[in-house]
PDB file of N, CA and C in Angstrom:
ATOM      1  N   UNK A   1      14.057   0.588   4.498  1.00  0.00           N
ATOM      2  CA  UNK A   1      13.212   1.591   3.867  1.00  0.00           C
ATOM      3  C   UNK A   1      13.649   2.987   4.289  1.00  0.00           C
ATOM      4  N   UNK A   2      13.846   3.188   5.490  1.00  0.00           N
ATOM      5  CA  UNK A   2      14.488   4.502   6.045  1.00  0.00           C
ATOM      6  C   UNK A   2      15.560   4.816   5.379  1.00  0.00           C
ATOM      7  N   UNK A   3      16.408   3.757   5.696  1.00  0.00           N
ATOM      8  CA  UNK A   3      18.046   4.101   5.101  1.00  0.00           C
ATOM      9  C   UNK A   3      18.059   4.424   3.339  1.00  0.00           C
ATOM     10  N   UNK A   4      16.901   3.630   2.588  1.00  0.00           N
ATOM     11  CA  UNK A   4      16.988   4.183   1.491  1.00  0.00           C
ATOM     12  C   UNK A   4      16.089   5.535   1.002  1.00  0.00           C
ATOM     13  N   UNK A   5      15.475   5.927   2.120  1.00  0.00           N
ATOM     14  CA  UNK A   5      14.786   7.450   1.948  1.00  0.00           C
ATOM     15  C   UNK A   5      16.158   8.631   2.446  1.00  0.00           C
ATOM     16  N   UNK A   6      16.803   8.148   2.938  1.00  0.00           N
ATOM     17  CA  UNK A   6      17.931   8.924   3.558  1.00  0.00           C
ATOM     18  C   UNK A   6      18.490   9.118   2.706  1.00  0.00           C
ATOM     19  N   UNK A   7      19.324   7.911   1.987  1.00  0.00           N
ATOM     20  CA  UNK A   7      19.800   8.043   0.891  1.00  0.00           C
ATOM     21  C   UNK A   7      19.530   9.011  -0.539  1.00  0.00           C
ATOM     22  N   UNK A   8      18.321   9.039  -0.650  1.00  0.00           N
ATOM     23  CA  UNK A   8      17.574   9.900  -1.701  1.00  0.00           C
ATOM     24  C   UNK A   8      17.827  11.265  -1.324  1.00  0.00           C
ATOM     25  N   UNK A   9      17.259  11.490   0.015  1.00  0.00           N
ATOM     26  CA  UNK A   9      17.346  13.021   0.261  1.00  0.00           C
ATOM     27  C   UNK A   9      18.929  13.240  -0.016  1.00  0.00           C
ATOM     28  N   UNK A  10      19.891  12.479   0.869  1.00  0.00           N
ATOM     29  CA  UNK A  10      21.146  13.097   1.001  1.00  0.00           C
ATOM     30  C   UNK A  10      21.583  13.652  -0.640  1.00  0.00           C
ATOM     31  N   UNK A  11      21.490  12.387  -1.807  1.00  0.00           N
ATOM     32  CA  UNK A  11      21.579  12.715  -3.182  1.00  0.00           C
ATOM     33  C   UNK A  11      20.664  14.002  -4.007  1.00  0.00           C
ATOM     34  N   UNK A  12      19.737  13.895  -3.359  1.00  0.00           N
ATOM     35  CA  UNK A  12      19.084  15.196  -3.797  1.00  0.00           C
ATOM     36  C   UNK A  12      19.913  16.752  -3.098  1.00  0.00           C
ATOM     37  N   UNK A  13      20.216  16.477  -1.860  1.00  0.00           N
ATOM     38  CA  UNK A  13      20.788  17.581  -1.196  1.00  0.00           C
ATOM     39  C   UNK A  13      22.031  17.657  -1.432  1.00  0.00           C
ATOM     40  N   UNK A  14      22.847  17.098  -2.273  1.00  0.00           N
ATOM     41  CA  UNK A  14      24.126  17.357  -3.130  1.00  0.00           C
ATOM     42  C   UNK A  14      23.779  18.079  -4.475  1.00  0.00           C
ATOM     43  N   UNK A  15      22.662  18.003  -5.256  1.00  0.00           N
ATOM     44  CA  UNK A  15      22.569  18.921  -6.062  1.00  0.00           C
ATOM     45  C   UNK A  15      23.100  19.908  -6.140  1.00  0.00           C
ATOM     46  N   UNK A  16      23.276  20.614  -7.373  1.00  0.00           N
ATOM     47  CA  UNK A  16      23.932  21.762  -7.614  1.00  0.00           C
ATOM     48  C   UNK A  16      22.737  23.048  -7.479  1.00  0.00           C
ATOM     49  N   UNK A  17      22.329  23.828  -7.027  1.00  0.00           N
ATOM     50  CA  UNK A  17      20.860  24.707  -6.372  1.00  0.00           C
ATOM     51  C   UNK A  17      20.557  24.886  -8.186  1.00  0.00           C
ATOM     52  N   UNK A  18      19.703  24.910  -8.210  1.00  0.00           N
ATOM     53  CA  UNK A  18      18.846  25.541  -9.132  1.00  0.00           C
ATOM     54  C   UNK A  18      18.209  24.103  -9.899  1.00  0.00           C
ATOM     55  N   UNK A  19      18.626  22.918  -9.256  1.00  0.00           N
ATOM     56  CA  UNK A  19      18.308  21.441  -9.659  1.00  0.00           C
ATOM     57  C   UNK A  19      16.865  21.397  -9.302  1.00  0.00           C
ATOM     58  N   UNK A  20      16.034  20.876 -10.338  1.00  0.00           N
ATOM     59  CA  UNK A  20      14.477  20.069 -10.174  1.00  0.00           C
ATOM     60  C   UNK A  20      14.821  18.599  -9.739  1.00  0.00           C
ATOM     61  N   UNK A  21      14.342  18.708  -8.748  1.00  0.00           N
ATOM     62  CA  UNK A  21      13.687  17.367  -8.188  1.00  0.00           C
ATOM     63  C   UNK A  21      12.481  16.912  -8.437  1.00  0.00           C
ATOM     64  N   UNK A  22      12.504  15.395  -8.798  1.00  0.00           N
ATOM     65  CA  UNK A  22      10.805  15.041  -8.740  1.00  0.00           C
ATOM     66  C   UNK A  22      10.335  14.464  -7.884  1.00  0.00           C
ATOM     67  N   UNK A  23       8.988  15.306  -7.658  1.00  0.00           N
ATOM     68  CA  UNK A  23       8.470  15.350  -6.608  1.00  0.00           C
ATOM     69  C   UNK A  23       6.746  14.264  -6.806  1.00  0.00           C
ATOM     70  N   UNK A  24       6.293  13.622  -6.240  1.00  0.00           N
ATOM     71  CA  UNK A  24       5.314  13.210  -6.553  1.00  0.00           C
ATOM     72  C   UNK A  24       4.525  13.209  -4.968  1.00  0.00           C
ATOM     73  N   UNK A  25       3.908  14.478  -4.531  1.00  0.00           N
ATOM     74  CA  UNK A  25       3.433  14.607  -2.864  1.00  0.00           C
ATOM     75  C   UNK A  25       2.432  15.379  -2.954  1.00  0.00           C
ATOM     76  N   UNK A  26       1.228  14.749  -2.165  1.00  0.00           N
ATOM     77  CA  UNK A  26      -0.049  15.531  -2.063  1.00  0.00           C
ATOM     78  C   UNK A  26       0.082  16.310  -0.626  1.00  0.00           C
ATOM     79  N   UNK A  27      -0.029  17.984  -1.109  1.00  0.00           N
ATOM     80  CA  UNK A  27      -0.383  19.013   0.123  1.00  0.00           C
ATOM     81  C   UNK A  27      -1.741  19.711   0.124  1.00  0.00           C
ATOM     82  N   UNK A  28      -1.626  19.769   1.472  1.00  0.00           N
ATOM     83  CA  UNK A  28      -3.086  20.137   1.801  1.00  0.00           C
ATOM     84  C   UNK A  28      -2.806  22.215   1.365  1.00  0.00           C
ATOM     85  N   UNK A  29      -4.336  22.377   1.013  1.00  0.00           N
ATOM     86  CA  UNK A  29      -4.141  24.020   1.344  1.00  0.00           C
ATOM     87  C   UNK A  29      -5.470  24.467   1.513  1.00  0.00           C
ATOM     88  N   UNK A  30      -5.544  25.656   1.889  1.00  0.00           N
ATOM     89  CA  UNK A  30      -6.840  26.391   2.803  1.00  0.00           C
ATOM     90  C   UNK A  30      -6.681  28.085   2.025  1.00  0.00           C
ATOM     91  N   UNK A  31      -8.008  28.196   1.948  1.00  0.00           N
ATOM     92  CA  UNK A  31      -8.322  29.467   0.960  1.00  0.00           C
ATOM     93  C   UNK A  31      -9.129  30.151   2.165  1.00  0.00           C
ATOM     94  N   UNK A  32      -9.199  31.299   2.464  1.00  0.00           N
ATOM     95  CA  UNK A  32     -10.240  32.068   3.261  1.00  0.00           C
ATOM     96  C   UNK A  32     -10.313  33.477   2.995  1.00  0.00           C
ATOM     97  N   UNK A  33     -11.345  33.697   2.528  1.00  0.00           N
ATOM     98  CA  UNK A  33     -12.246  35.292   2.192  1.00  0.00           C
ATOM     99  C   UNK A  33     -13.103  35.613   3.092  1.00  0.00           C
ATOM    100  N   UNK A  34     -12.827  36.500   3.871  1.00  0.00           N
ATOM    101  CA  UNK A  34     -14.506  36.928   4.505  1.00  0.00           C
ATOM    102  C   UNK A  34     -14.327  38.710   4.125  1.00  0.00           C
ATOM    103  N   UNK A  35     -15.515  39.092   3.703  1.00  0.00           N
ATOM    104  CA  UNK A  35     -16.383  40.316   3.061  1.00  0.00           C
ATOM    105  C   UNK A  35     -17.005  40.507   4.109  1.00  0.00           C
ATOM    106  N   UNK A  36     -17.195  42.343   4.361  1.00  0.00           N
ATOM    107  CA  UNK A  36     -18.367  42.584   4.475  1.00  0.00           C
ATOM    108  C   UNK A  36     -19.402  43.105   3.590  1.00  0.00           C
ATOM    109  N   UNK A  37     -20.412  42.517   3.161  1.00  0.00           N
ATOM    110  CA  UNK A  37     -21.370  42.706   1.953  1.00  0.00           C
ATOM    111  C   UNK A  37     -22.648  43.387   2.187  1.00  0.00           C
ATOM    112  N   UNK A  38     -22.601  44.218   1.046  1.00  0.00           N
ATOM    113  CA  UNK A  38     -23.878  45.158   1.255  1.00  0.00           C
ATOM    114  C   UNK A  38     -25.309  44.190   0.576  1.00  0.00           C
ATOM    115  N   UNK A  39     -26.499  44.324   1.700  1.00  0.00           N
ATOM    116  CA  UNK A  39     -27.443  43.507   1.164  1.00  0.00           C
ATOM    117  C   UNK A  39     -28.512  44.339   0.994  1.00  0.00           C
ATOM    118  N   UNK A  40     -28.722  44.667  -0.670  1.00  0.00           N
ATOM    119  CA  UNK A  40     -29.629  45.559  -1.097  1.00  0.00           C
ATOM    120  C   UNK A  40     -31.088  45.496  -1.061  1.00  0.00           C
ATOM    121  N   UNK A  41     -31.884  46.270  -0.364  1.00  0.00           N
ATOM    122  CA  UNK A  41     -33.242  46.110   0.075  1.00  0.00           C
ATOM    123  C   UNK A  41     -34.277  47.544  -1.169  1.00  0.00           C
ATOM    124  N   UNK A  42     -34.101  46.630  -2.108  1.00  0.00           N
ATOM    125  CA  UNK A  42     -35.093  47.067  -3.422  1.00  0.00           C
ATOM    126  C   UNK A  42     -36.269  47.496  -2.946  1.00  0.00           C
ATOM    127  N   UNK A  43     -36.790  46.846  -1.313  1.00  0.00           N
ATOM    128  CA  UNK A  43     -38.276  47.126  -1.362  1.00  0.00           C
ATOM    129  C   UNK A  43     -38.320  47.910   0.228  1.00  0.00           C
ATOM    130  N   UNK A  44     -37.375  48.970   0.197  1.00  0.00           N
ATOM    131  CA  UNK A  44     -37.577  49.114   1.812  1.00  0.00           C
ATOM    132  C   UNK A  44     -38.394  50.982   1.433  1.00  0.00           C
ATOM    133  N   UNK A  45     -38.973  51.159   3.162  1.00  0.00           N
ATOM    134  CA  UNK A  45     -40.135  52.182   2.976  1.00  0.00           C
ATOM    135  C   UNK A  45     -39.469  53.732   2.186  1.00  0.00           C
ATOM    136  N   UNK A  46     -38.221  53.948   3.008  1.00  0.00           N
ATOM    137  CA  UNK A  46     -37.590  55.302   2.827  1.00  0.00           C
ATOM    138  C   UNK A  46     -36.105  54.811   1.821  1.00  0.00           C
ATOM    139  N   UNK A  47     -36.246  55.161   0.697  1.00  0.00           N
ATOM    140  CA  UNK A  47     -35.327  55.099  -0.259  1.00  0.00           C
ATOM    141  C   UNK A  47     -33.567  55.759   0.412  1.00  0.00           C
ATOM    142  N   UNK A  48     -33.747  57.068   1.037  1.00  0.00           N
ATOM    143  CA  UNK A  48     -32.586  57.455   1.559  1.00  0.00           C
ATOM    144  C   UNK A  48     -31.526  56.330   2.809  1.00  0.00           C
ATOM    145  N   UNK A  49     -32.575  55.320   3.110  1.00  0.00           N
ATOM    146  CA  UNK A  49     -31.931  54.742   4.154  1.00  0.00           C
ATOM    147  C   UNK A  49     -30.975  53.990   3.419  1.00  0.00           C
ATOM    148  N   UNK A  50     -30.067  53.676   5.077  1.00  0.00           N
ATOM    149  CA  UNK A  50     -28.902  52.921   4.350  1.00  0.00           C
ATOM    150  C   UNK A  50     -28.980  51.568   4.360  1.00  0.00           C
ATOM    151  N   UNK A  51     -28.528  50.434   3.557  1.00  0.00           N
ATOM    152  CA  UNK A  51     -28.761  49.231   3.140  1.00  0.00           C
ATOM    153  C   UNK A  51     -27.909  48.634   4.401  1.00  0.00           C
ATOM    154  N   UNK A  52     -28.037  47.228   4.461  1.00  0.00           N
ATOM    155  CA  UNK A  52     -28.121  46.311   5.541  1.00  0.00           C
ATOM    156  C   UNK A  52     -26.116  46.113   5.178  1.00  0.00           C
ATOM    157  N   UNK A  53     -26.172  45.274   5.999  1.00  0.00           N
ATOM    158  CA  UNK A  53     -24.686  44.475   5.737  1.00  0.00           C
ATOM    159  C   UNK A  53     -24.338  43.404   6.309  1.00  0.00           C
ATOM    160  N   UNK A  54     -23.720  42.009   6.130  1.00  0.00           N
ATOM    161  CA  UNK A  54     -23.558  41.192   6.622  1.00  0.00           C
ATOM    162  C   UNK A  54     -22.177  40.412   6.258  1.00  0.00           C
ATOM    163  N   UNK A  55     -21.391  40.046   6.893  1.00  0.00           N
ATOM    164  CA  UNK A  55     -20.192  38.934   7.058  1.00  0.00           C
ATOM    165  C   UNK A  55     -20.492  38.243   5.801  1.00  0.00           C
ATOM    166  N   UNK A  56     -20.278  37.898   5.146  1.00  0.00           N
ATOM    167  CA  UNK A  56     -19.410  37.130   3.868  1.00  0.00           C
ATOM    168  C   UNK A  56     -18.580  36.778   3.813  1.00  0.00           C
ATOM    169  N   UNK A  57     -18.093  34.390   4.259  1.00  0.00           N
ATOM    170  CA  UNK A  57     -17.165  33.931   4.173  1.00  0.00           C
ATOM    171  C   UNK A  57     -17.479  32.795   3.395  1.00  0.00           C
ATOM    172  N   UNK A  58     -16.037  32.701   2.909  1.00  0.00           N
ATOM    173  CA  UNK A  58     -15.887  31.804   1.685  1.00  0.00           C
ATOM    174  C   UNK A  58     -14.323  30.806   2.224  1.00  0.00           C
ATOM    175  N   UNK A  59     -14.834  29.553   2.278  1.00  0.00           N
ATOM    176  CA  UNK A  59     -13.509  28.783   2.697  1.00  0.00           C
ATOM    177  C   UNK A  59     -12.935  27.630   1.636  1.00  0.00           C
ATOM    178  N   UNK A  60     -12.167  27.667   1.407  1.00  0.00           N
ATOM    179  CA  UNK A  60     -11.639  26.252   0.514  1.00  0.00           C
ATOM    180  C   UNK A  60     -10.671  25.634   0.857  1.00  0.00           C
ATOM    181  N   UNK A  61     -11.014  24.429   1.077  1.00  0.00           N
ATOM    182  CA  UNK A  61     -10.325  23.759   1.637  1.00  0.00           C
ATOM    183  C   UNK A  61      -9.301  22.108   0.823  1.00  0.00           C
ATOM    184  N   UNK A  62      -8.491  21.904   0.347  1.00  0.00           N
ATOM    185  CA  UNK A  62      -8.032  20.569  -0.609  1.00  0.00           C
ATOM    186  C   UNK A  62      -6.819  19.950  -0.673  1.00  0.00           C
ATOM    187  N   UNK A  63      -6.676  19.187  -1.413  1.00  0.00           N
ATOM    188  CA  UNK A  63      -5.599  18.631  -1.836  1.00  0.00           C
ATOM    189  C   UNK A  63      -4.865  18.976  -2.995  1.00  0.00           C
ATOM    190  N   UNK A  64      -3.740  19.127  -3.273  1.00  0.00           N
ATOM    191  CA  UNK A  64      -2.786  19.932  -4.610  1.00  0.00           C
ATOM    192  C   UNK A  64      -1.452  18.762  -4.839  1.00  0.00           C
ATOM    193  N   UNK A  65      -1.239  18.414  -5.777  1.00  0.00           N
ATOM    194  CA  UNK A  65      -0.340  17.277  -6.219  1.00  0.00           C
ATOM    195  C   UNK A  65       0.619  17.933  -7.009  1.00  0.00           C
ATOM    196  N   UNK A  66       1.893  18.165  -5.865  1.00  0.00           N
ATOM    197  CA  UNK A  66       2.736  18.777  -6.598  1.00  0.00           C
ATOM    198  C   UNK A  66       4.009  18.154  -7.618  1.00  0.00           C
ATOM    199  N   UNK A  67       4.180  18.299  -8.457  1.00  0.00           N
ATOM    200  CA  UNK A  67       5.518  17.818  -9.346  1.00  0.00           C
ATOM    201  C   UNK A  67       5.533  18.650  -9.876  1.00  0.00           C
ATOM    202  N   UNK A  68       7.639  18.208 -10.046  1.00  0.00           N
ATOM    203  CA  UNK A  68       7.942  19.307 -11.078  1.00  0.00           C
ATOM    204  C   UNK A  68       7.871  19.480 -12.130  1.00  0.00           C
ATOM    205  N   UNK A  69       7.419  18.181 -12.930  1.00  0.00           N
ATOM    206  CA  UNK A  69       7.590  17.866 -14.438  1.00  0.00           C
ATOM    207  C   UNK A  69       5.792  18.571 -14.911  1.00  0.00           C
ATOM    208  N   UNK A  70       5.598  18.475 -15.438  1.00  0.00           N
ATOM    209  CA  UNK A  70       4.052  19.010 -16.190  1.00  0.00           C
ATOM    210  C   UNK A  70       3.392  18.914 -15.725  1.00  0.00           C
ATOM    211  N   UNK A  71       2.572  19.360 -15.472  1.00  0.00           N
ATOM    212  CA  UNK A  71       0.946  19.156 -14.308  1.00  0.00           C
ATOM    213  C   UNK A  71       0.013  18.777 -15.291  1.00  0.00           C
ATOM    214  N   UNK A  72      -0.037  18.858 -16.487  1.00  0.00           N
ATOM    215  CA  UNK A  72      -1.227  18.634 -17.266  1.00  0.00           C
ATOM    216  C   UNK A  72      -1.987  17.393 -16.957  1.00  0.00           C
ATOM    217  N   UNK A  73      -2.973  16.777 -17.063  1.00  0.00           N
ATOM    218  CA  UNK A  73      -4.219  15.557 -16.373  1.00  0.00           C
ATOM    219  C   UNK A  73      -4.008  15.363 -14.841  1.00  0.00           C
ATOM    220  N   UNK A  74      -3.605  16.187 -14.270  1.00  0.00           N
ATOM    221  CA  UNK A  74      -3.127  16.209 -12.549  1.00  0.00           C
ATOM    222  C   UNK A  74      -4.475  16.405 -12.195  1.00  0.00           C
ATOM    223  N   UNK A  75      -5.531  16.088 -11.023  1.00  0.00           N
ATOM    224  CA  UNK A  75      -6.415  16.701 -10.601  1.00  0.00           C
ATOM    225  C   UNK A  75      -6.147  17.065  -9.397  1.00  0.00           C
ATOM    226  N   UNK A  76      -6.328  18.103  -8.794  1.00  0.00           N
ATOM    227  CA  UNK A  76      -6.222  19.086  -7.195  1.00  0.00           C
ATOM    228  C   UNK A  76      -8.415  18.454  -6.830  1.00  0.00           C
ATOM    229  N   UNK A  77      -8.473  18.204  -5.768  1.00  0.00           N
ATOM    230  CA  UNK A  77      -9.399  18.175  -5.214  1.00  0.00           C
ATOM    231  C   UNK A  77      -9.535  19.367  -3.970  1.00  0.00           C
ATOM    232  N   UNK A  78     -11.254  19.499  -3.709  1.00  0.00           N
ATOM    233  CA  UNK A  78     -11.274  20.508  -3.049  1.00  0.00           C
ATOM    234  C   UNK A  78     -13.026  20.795  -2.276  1.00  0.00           C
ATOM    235  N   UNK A  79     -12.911  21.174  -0.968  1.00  0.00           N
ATOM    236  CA  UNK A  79     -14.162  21.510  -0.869  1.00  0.00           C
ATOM    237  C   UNK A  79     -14.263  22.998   0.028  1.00  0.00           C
ATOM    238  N   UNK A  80     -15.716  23.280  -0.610  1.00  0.00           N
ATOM    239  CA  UNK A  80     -15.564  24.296  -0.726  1.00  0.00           C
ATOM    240  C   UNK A  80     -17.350  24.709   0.557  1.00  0.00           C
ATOM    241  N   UNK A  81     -17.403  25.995   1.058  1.00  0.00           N
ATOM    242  CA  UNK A  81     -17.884  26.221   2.084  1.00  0.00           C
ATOM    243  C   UNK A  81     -18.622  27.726   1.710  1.00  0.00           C
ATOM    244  N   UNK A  82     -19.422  28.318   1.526  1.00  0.00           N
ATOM    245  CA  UNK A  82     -19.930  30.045   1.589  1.00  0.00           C
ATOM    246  C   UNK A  82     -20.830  30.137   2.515  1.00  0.00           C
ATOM    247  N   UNK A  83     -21.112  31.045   2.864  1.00  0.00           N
ATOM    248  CA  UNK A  83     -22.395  31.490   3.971  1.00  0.00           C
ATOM    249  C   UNK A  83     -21.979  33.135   3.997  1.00  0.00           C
ATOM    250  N   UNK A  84     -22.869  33.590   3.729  1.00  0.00           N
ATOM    251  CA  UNK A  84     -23.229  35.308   3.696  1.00  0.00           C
ATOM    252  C   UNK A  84     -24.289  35.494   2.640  1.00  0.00           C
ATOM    253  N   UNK A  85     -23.786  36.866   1.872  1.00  0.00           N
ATOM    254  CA  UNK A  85     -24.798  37.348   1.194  1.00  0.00           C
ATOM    255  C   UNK A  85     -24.828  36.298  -0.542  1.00  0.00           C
ATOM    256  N   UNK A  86     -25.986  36.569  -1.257  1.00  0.00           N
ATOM    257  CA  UNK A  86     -25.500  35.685  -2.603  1.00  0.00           C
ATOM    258  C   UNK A  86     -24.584  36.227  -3.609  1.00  0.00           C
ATOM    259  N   UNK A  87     -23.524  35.721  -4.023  1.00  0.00           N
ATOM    260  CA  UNK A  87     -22.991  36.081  -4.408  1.00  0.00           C
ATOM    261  C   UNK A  87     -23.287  36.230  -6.097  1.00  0.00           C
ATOM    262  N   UNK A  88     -23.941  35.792  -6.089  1.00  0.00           N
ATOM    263  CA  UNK A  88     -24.423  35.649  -7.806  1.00  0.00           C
ATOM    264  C   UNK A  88     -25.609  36.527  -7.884  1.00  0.00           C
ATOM    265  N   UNK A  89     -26.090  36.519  -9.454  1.00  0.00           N
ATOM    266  CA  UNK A  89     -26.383  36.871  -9.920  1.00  0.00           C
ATOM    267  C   UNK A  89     -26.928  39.002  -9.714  1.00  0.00           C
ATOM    268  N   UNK A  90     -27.494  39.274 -10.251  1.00  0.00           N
ATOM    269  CA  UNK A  90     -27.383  41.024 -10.506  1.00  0.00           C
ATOM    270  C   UNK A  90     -27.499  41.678  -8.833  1.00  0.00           C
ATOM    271  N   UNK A  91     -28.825  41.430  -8.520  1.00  0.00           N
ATOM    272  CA  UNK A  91     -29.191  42.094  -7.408  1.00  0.00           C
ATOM    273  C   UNK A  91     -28.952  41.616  -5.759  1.00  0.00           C
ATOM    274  N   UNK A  92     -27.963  40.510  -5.509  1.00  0.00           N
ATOM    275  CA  UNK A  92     -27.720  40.137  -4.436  1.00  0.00           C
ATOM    276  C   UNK A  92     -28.339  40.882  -2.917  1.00  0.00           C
ATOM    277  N   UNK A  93     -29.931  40.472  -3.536  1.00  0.00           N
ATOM    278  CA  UNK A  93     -30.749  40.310  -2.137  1.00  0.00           C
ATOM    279  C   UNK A  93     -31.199  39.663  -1.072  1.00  0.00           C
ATOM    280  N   UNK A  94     -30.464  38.457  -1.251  1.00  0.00           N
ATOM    281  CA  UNK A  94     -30.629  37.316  -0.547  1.00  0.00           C
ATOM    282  C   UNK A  94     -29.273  37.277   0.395  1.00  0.00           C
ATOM    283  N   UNK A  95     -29.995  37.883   1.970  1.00  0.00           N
ATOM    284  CA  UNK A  95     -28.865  37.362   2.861  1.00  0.00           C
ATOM    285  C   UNK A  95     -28.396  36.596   3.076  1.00  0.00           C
ATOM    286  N   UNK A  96     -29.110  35.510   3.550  1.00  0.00           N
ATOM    287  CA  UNK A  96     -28.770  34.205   4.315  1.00  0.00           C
ATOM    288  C   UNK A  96     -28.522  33.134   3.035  1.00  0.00           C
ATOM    289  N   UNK A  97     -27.388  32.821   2.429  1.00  0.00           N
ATOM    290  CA  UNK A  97     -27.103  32.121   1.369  1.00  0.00           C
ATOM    291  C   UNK A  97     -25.845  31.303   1.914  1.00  0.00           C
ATOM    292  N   UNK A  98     -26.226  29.697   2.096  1.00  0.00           N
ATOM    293  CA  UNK A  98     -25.071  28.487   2.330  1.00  0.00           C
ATOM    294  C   UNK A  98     -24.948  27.986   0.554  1.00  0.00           C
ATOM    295  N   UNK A  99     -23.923  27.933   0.495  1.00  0.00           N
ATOM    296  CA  UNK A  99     -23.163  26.637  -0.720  1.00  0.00           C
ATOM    297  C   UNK A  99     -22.200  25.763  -0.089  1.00  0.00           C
ATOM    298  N   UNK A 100     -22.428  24.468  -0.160  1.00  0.00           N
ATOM    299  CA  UNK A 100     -21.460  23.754   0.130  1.00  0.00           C
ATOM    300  C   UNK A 100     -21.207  22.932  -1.197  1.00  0.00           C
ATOM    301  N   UNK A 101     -20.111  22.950  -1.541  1.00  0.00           N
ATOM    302  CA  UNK A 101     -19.306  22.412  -3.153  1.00  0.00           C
ATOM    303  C   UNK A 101     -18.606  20.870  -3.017  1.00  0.00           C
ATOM    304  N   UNK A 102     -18.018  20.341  -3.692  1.00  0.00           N
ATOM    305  CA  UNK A 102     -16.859  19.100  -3.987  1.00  0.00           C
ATOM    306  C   UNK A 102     -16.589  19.516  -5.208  1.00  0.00           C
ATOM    307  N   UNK A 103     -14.957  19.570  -5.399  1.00  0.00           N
ATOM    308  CA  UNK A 103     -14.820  20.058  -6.725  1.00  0.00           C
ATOM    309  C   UNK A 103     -13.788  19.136  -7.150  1.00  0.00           C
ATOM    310  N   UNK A 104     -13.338  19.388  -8.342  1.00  0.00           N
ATOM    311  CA  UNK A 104     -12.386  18.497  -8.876  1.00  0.00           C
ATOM    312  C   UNK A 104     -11.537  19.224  -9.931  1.00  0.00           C
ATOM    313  N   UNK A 105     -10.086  19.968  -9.565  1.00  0.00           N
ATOM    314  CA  UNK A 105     -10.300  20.786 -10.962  1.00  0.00           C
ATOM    315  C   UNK A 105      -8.883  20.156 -11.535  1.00  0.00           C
ATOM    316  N   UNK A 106      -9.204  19.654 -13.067  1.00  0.00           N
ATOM    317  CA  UNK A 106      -8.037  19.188 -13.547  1.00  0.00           C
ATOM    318  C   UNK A 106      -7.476  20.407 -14.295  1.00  0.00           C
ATOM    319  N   UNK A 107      -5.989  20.002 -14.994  1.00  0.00           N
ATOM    320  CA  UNK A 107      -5.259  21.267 -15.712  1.00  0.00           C
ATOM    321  C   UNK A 107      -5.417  20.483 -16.966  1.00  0.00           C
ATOM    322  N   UNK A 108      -5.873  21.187 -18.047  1.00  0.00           N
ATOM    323  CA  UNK A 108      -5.638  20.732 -19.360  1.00  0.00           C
ATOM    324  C   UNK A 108      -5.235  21.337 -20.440  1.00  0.00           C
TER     325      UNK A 108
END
């Protein structure tokens, strides 16, 4: 089994450079955002004061299936991590906001 993985590479590593190889190998990869986010206080006493702020991180973490030939019906898996301010919707007044995700994203 060795000697015929050897074999492969060595034939692949005679290629002429600019050669596609096919590849059929799942890699891991890691996404990381951290913000600092302004957390708007609509209801505080003195309008001139200044608004709060807090750490905003966002992590993703998955699997990616690389080949060279078409990726189309490939799925990348992935999970995903937030904790800071909300990131959605208009008025992001809500500090303390966890999401924890499982995702699945195919190419089509």
């Amino acid at each position: 089994m060795a000697n015929e993985s050897l074999g492969d590479l060595k034939q692949q590593l005679l290629q002429p450079p600019g050669t596609k190889i096919k590849t059929a190998v799942w890699r891991p990869y890691v996404s990381v955002d951290a913000r600092y986010r302004t957390v708007f206080d609509y209801a505080k006493a003195d309008p001139a004061a200044s608004d709060a702020r807090r750490l905003s991180t966002n992590l993703i973490v998955g699997l990616k299936h690389l080949k060279v030939e078409e990726k189309r019906g490939e799925p990348d898996f992935f999970v995903r991590l937030y904790s800071g301010v909300n990131p959605y919707g208009q008025l992001r007044s809500q500090r303390d906001f966890f999401l924890f995700g499982i995702g699945l994203h195919v190419f089509v």
